[in-house]
C-alpha atoms as a PDB file:
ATOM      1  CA  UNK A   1      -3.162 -19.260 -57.775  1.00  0.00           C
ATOM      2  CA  UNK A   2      -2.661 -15.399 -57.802  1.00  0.00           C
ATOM      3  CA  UNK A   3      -5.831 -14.836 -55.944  1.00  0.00           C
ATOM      4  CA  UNK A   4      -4.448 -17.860 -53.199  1.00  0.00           C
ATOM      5  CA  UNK A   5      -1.112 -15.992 -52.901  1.00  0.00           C
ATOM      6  CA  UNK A   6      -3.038 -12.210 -52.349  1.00  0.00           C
ATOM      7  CA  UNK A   7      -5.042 -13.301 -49.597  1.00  0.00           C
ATOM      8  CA  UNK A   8      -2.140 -14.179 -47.488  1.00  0.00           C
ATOM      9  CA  UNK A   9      -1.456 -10.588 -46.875  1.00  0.00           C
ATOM     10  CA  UNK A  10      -3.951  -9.644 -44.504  1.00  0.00           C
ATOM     11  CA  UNK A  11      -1.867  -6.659 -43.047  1.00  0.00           C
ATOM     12  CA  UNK A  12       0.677  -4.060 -44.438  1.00  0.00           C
ATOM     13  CA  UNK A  13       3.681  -2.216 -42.552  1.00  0.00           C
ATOM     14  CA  UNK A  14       4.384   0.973 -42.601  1.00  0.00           C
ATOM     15  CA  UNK A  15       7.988   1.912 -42.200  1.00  0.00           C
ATOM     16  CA  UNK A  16       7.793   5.326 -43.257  1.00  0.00           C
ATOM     17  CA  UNK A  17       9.001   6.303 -39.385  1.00  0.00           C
ATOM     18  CA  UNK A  18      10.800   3.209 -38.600  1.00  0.00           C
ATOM     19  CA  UNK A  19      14.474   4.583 -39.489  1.00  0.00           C
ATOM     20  CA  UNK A  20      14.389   7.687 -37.202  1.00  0.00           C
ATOM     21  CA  UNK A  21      14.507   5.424 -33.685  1.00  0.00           C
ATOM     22  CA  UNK A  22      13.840   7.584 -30.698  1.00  0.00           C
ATOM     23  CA  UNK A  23      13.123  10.637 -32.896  1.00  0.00           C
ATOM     24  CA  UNK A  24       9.450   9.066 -33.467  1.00  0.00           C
ATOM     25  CA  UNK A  25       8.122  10.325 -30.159  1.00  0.00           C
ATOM     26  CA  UNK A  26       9.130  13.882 -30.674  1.00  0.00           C
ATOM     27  CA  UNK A  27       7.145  13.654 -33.945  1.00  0.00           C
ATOM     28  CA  UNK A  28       4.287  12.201 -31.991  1.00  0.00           C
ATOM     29  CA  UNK A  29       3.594  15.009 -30.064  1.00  0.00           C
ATOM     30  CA  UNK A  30       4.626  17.857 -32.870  1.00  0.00           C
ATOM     31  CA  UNK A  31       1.970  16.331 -35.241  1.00  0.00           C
ATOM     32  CA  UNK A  32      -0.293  15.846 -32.175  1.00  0.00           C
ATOM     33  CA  UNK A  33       0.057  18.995 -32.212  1.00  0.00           C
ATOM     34  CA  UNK A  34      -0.560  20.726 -35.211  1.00  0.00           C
ATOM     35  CA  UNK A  35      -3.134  17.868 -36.018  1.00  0.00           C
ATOM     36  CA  UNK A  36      -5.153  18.977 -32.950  1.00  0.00           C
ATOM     37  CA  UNK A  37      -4.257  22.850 -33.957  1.00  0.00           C
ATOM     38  CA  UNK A  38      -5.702  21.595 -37.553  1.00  0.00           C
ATOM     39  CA  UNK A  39      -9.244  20.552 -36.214  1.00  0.00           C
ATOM     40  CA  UNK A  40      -9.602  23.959 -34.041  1.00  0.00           C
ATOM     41  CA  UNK A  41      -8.697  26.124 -36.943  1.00  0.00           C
ATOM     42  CA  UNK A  42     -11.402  24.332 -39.418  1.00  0.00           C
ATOM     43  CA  UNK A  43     -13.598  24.289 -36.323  1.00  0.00           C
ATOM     44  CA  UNK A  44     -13.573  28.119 -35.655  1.00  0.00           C
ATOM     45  CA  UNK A  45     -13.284  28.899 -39.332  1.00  0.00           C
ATOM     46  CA  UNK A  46     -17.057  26.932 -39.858  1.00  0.00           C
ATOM     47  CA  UNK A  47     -18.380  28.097 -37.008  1.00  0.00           C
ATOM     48  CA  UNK A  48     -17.653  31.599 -37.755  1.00  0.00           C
ATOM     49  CA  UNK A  49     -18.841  31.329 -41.612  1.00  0.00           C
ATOM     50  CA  UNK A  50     -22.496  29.931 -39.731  1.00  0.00           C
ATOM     51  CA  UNK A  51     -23.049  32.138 -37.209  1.00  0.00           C
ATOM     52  CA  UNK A  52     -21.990  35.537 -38.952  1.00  0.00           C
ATOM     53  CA  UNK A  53     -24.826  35.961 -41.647  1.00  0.00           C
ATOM     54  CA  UNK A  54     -22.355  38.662 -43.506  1.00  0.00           C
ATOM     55  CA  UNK A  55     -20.318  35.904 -44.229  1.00  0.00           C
ATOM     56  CA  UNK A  56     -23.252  33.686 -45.957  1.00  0.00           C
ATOM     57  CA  UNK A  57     -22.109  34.155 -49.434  1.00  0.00           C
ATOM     58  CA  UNK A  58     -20.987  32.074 -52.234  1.00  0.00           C
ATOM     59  CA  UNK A  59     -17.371  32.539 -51.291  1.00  0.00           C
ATOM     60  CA  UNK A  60     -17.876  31.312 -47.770  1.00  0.00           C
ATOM     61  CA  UNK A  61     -20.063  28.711 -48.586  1.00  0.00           C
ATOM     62  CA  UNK A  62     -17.511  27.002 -50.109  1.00  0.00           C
ATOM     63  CA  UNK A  63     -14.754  27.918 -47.744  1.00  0.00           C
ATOM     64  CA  UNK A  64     -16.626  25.801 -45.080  1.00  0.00           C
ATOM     65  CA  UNK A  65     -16.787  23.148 -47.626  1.00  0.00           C
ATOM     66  CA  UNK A  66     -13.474  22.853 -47.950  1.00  0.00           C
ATOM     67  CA  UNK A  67     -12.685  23.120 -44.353  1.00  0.00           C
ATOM     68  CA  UNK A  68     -15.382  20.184 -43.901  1.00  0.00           C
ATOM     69  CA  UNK A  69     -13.778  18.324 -46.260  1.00  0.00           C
ATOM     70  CA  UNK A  70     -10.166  19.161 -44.836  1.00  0.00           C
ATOM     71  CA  UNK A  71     -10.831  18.312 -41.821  1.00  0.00           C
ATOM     72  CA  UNK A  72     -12.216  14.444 -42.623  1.00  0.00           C
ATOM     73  CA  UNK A  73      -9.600  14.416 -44.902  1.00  0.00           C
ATOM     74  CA  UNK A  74      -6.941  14.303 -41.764  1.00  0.00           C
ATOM     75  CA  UNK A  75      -9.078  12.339 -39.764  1.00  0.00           C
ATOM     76  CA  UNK A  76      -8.263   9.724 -42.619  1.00  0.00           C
ATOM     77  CA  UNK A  77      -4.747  10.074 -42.249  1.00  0.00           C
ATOM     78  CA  UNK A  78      -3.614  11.512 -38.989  1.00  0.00           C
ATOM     79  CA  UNK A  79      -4.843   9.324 -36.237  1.00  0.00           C
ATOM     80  CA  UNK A  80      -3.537   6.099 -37.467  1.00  0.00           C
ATOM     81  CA  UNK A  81       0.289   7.624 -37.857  1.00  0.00           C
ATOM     82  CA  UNK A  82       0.244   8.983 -34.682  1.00  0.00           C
ATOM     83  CA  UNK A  83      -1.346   5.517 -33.600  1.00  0.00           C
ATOM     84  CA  UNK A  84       1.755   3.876 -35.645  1.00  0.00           C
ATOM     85  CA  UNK A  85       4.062   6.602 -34.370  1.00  0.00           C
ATOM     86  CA  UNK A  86       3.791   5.158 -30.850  1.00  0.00           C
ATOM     87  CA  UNK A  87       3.209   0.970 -31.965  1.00  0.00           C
ATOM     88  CA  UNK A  88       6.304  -1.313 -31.884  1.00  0.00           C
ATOM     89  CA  UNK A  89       5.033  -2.669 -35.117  1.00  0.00           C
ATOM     90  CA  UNK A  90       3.599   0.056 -37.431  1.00  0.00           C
ATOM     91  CA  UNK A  91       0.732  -1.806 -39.083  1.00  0.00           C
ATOM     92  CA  UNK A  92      -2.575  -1.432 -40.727  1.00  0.00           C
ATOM     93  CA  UNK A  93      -5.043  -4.172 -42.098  1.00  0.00           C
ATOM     94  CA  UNK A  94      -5.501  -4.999 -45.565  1.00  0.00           C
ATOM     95  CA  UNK A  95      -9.054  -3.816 -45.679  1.00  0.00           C
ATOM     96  CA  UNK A  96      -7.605  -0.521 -43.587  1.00  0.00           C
ATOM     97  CA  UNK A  97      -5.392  -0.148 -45.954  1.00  0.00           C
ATOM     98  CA  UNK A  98      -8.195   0.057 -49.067  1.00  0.00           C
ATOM     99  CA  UNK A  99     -10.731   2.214 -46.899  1.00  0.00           C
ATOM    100  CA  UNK A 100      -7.725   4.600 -46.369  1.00  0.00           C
ATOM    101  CA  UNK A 101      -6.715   5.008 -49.720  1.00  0.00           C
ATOM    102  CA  UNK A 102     -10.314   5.235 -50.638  1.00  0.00           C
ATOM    103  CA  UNK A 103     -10.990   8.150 -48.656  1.00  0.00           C
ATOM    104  CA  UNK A 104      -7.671   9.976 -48.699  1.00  0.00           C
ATOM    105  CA  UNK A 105      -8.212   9.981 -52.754  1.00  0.00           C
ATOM    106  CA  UNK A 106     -11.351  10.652 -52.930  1.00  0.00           C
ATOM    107  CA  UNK A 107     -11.591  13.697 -50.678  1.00  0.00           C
ATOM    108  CA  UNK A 108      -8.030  15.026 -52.208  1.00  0.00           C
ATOM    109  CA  UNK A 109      -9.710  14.576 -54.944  1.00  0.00           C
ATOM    110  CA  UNK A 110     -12.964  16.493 -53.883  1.00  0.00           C
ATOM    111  CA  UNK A 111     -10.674  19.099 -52.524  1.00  0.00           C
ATOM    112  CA  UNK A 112      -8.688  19.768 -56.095  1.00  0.00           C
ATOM    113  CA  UNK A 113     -12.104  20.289 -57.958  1.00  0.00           C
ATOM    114  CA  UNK A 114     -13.063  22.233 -54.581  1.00  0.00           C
ATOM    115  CA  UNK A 115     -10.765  24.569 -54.739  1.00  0.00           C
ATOM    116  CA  UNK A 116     -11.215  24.796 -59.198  1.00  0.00           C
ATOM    117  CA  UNK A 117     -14.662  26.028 -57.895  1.00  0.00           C
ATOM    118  CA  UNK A 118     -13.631  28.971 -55.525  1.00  0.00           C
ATOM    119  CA  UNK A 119     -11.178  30.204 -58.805  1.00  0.00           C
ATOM    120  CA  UNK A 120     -14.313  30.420 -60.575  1.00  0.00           C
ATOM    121  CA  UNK A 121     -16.212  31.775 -57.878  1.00  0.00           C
ATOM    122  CA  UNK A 122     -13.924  34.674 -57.492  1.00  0.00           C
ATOM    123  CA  UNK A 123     -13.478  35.090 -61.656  1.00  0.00           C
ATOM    124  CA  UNK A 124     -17.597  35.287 -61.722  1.00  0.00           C
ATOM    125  CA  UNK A 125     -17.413  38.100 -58.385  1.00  0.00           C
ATOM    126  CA  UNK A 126     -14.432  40.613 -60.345  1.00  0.00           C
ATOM    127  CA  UNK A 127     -15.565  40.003 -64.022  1.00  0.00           C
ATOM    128  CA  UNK A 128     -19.298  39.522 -63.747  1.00  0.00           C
ATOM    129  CA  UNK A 129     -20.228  41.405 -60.544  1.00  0.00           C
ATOM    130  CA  UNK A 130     -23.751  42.540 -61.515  1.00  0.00           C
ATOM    131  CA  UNK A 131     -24.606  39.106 -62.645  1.00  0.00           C
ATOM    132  CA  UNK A 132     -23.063  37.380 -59.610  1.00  0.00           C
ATOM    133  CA  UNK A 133     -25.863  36.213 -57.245  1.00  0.00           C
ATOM    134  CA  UNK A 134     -27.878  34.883 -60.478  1.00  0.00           C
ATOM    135  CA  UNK A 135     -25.037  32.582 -61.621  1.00  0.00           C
ATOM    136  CA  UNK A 136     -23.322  32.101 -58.651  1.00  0.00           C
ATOM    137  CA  UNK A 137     -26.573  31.166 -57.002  1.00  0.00           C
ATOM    138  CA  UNK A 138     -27.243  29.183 -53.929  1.00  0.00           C
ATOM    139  CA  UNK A 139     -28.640  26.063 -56.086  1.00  0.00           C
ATOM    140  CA  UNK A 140     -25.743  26.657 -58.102  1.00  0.00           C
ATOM    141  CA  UNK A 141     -23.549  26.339 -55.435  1.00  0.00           C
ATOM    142  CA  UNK A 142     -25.097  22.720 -54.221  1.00  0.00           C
ATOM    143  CA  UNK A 143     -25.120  21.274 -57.473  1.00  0.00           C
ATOM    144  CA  UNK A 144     -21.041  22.574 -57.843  1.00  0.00           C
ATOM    145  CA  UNK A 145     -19.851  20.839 -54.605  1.00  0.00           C
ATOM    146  CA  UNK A 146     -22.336  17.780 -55.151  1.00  0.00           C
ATOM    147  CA  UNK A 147     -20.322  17.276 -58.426  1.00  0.00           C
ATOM    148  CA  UNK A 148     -17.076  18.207 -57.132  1.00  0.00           C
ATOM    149  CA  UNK A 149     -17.791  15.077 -54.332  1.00  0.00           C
ATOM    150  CA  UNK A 150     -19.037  12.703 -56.706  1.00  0.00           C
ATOM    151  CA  UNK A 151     -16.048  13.003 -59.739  1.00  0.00           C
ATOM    152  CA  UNK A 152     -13.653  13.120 -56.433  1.00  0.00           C
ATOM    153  CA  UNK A 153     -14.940   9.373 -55.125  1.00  0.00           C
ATOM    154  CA  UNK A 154     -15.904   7.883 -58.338  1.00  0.00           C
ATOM    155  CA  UNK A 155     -11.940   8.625 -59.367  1.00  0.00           C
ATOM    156  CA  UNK A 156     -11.286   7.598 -56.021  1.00  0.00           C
ATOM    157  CA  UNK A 157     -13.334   3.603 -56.858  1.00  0.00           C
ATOM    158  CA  UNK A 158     -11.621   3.826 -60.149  1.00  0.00           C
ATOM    159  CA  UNK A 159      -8.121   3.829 -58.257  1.00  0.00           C
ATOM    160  CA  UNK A 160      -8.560   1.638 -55.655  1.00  0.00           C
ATOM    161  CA  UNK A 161      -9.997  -0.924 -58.617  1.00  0.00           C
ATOM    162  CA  UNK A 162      -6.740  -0.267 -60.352  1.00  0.00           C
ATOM    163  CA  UNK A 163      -4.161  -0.466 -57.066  1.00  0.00           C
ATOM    164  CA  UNK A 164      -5.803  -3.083 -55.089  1.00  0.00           C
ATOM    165  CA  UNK A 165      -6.684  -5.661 -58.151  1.00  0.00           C
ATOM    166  CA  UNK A 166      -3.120  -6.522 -58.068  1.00  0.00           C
ATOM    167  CA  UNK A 167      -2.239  -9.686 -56.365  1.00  0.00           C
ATOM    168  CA  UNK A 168       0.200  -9.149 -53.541  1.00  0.00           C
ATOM    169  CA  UNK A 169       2.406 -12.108 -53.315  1.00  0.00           C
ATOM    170  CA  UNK A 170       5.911 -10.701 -51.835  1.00  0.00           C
ATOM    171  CA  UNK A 171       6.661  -8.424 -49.113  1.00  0.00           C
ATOM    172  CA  UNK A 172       3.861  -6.295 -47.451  1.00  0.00           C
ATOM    173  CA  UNK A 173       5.959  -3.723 -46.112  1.00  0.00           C
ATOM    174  CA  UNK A 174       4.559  -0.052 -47.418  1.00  0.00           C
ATOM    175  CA  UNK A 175       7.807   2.265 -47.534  1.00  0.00           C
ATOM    176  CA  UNK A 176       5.350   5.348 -46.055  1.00  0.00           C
ATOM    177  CA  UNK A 177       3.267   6.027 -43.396  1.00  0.00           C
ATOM    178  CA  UNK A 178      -0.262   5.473 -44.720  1.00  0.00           C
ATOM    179  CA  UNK A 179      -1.505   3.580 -48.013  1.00  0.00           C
ATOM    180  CA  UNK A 180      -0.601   5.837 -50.518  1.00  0.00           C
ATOM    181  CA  UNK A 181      -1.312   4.940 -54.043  1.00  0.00           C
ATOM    182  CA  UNK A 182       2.181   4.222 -55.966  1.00  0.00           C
ATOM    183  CA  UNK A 183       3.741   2.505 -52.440  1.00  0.00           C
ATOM    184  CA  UNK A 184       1.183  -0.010 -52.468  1.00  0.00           C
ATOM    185  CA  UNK A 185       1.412  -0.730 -56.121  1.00  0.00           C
ATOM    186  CA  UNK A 186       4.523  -1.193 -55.690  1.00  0.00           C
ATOM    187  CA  UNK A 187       4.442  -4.531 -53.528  1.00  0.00           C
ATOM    188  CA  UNK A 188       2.200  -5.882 -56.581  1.00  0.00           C
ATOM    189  CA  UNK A 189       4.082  -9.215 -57.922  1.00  0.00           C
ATOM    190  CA  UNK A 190       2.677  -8.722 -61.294  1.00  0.00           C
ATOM    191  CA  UNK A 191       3.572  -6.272 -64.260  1.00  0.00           C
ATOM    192  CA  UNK A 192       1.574  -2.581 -62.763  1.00  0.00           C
ATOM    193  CA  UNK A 193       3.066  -0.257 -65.741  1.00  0.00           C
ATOM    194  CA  UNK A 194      -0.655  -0.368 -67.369  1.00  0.00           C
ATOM    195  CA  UNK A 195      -2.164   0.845 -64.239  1.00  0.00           C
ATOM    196  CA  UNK A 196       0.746   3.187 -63.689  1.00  0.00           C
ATOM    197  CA  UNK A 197      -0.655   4.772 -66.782  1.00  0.00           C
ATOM    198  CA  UNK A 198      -3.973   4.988 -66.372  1.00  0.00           C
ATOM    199  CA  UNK A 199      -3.620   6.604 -62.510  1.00  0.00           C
ATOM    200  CA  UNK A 200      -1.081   8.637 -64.286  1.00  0.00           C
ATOM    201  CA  UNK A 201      -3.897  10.046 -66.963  1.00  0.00           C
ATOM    202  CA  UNK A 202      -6.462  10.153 -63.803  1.00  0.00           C
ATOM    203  CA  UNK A 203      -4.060  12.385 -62.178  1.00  0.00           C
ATOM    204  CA  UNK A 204      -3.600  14.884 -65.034  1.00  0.00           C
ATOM    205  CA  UNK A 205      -7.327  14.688 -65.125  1.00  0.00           C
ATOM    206  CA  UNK A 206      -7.410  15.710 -61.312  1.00  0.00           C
ATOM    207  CA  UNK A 207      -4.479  17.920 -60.982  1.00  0.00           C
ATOM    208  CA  UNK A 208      -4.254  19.725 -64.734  1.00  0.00           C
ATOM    209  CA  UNK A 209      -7.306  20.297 -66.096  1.00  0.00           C
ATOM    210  CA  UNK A 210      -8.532  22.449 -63.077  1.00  0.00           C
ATOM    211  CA  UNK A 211      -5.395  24.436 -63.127  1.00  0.00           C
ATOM    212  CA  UNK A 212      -5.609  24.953 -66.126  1.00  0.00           C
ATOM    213  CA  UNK A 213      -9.262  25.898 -65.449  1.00  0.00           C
ATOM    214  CA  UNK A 214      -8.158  28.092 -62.802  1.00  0.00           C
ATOM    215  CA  UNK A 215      -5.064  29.915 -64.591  1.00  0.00           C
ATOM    216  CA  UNK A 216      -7.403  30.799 -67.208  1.00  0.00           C
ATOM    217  CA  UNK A 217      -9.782  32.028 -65.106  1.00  0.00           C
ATOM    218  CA  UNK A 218      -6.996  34.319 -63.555  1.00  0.00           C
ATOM    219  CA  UNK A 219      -5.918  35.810 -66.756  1.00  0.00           C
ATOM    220  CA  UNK A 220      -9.185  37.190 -67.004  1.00  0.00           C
ATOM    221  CA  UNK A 221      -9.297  37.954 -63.381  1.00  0.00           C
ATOM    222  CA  UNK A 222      -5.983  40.198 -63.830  1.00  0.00           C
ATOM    223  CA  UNK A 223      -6.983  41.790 -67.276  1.00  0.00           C
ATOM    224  CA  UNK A 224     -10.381  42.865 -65.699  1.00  0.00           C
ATOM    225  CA  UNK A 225      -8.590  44.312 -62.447  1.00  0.00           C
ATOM    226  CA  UNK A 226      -5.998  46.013 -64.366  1.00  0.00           C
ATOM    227  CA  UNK A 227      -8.728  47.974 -65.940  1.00  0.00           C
ATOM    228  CA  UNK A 228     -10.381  49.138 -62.789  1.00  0.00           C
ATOM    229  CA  UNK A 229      -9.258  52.763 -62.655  1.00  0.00           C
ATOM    230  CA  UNK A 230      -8.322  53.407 -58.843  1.00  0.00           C
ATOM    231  CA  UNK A 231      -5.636  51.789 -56.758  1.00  0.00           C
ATOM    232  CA  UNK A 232      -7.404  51.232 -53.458  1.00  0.00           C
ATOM    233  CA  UNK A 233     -10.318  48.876 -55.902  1.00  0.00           C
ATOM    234  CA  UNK A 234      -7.387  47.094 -57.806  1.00  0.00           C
ATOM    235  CA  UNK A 235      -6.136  46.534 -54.059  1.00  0.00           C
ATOM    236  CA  UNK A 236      -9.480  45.531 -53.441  1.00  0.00           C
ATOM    237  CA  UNK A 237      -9.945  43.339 -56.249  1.00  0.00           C
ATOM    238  CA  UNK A 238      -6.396  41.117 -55.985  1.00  0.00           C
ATOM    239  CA  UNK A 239      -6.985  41.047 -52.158  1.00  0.00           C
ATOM    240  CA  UNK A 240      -9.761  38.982 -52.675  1.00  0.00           C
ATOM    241  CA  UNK A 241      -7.631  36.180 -54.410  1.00  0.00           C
ATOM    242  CA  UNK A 242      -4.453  36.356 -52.778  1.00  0.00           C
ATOM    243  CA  UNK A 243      -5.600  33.488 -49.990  1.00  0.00           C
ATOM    244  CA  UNK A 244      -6.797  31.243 -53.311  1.00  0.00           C
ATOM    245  CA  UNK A 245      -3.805  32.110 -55.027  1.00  0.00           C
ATOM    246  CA  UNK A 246      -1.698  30.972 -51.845  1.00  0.00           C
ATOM    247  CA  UNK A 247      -4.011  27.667 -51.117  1.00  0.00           C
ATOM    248  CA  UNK A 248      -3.838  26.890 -54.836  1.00  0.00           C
ATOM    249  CA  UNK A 249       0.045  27.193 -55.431  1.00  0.00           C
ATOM    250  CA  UNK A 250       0.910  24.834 -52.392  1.00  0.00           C
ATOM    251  CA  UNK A 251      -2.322  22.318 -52.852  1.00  0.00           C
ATOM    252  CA  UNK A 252      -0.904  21.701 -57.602  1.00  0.00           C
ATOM    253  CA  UNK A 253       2.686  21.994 -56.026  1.00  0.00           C
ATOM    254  CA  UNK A 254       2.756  19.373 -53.690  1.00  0.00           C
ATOM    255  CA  UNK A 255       0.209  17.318 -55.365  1.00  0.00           C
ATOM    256  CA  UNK A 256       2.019  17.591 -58.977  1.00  0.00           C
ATOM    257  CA  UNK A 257       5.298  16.909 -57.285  1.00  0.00           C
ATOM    258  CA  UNK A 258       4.438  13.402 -56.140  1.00  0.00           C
ATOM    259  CA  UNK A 259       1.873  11.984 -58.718  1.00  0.00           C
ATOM    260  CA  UNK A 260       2.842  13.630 -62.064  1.00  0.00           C
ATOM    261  CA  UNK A 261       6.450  11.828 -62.280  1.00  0.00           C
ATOM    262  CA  UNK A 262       7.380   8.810 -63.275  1.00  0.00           C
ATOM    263  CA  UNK A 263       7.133   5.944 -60.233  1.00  0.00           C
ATOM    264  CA  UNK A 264      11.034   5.444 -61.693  1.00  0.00           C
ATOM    265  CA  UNK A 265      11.673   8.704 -59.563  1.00  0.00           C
ATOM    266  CA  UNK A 266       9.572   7.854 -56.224  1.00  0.00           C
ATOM    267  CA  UNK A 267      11.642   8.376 -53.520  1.00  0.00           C
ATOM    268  CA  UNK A 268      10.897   7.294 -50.139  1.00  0.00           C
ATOM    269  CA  UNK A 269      12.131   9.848 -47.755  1.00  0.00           C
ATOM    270  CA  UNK A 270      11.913  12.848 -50.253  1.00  0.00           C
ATOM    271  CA  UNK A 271       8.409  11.892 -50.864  1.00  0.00           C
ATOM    272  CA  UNK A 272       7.815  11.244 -47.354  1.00  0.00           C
ATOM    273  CA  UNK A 273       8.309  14.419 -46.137  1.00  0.00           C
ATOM    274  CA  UNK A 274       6.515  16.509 -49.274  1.00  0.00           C
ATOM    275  CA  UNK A 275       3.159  13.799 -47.876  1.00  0.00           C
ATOM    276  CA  UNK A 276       3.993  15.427 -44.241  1.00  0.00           C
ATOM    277  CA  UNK A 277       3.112  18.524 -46.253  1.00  0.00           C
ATOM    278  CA  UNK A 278      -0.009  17.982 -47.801  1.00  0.00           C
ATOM    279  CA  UNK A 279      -1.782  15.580 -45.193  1.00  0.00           C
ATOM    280  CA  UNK A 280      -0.860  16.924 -42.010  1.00  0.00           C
ATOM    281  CA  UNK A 281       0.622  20.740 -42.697  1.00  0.00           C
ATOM    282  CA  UNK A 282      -1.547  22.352 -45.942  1.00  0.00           C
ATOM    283  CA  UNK A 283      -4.965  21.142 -44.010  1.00  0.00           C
ATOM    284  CA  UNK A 284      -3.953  23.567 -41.346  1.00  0.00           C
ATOM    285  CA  UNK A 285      -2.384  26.347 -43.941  1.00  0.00           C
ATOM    286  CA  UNK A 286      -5.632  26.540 -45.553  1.00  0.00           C
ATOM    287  CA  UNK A 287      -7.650  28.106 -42.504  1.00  0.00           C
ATOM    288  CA  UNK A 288      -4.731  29.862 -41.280  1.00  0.00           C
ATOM    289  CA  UNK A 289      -4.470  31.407 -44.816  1.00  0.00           C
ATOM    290  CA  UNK A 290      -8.135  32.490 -45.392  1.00  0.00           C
ATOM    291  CA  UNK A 291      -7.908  33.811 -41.689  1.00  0.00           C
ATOM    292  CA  UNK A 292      -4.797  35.736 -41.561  1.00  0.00           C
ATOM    293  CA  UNK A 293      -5.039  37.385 -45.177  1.00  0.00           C
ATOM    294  CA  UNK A 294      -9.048  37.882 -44.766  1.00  0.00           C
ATOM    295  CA  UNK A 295     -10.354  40.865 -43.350  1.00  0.00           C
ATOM    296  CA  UNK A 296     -14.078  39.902 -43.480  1.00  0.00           C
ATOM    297  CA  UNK A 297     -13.201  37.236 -41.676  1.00  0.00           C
ATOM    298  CA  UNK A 298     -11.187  38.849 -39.133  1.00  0.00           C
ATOM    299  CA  UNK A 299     -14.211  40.745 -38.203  1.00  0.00           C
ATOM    300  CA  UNK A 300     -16.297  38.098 -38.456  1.00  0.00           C
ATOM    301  CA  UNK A 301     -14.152  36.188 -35.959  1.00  0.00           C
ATOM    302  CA  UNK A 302     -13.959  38.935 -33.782  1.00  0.00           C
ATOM    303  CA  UNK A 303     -17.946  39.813 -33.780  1.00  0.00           C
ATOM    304  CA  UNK A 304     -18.369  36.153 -32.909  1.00  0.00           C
ATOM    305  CA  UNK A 305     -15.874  35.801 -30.004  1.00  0.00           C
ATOM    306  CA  UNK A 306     -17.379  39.053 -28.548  1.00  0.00           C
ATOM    307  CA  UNK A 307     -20.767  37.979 -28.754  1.00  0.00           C
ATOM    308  CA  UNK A 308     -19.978  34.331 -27.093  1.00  0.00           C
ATOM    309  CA  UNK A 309     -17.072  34.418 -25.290  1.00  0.00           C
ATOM    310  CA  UNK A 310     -17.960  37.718 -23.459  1.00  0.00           C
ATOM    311  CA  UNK A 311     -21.450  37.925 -22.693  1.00  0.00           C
ATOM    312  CA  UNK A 312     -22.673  41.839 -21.105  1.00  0.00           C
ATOM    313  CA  UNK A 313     -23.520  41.838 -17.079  1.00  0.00           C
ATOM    314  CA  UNK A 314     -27.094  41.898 -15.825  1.00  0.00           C
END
């Protein structure tokens, strides 16, 4: 009977917009446009870590990994709210609404153990310099991001086993604007507090342990560039993980905010507008960050656009 009643939702709504009337097509276009701004940034950020062979280091290599990864990560996300944004009934299909919470998990997912990586990237470059290019090797590198992608989607199978195994036999109205994990468990007509659990212990697995990972790592980071005897290389040194330290603070913040709480406390619009944060305004921080706050690749970018965009006269 509970597997008749689930497959009479074929489609969810999404009324995560609905209540703010005419206001939804200024929010069209301002997403449009940083969503559009999001894809050029990631763009020029991995085509400038390819074509500048001073920036084909360890460091880099996994910058344009995440920027890959950021940048699929909004194309999961962004299109179909901007879609809904501008639809007079904000909808997406049932088997929409698992592919989208499969992805969006899994490559937040990837992104969090991603980003654990590039903390010990830079602890390996400031405490073990000499050693650096033998541990923090190019094979190295593949096999870090090939695990980082696998533990990212095979969470991500766990949780959509977990959400979407519930039978949905009341209302399919999602109070968001995508399929977010705890929204759809909520419309689940059965008791969900084991699952709540276990996604709860997935997320400490995903969110704390690599921040852990990565405070420890700067302790020894800090205690190694404290020792360093002249202030222009302890510049140096901390200028070299102040974009990490930046991406890592907002990526745990918003992240913790919304899935290490009780569902008790979920809150539709509050938690609404910390997801505007992490799916359509961090993917564009991220670039902006490593851009603005990185001279190599400042001069990187600007070798490149001089080479291209300005070719010399015959």
């Amino acid at each position: 009977m509970k597997r008749q009643n689930q497959s009479v939702i074929t489609e969810f709504i999404l009324i995560g917009f609905s209540n703010l009337g005419d206001l939804q097509i200024l929010l069209f276009f301002i997403f449009l446009i940083v969503y559009l701004s999001t894809l050029m940034a990631n763009a020029t950020i991995m085509t400038v870590i390819r074509l500048d062979r001073t920036l084909h280091t360890a460091m880099y290599f996994f910058l344009f990994v995440l920027s890959c990864s950021e940048t699929c990560y909004t194309l999961v996300i962004v299109p179909k709210m901007l879609s809904n944004l501008l639809a007079t009934v904000p909808s997406i299909s049932f088997a929409g609404c698992a592919a989208q919470l499969y992805f969006f998990v899994g490559l937040a997912c990837t992104n969090c153990f991603l980003i654990a990586v590039m903390g010990y990237d830079r602890y390996v470059a400031i405490c073990n310099p000499l050693n650096y290019t033998l541990i923090v090797s190019r094979a190295t590198c593949g096999h870090l991001v090939l695990a980082s992608s696998l533990c990212g989607f095979l969470i991500s199978v766990v949780v959509n086993l977990l959400v979407f195994s519930v039978p949905f036999c009341a209302s399919n109205r999602i109070d968001h604007f995508f399929c977010d994990i705890f929204p759809v468990l909520k419309l689940g007509c059965t008791d969900t507090n084991l699952k709540e659990m276990a996604i709860f212990l997935l997320s400490i697995l995903v969110l704390l342990v690599p921040f852990v990972l990565i405070f420890v790592s700067y302790v020894f980071i800090v205690s190694t560039i404290l020792r360093i005897s002249s202030v222009e290389g302890q510049r140096k040194a901390f200028a070299t993980c102040a974009s990490h330290l930046t991406v890592v603070v907002i990526h745990y913040g918003c992240a913790s905010f919304i899935y290490l709480r009780p569902t008790s406390l979920y809150s539709s619009d509050k938690d609404s507008l910390v997801a505007v944060t992490y799916t359509v305004i961090t993917p564009l921080l991220n670039p902006v960050v490593y851009t603005l706050r990185n001279k190599e690749v400042k001069t990187a970018l600007r070798k490149v656009l001089s080479r291209y965009s300005f070719p010399k006269a015959v």
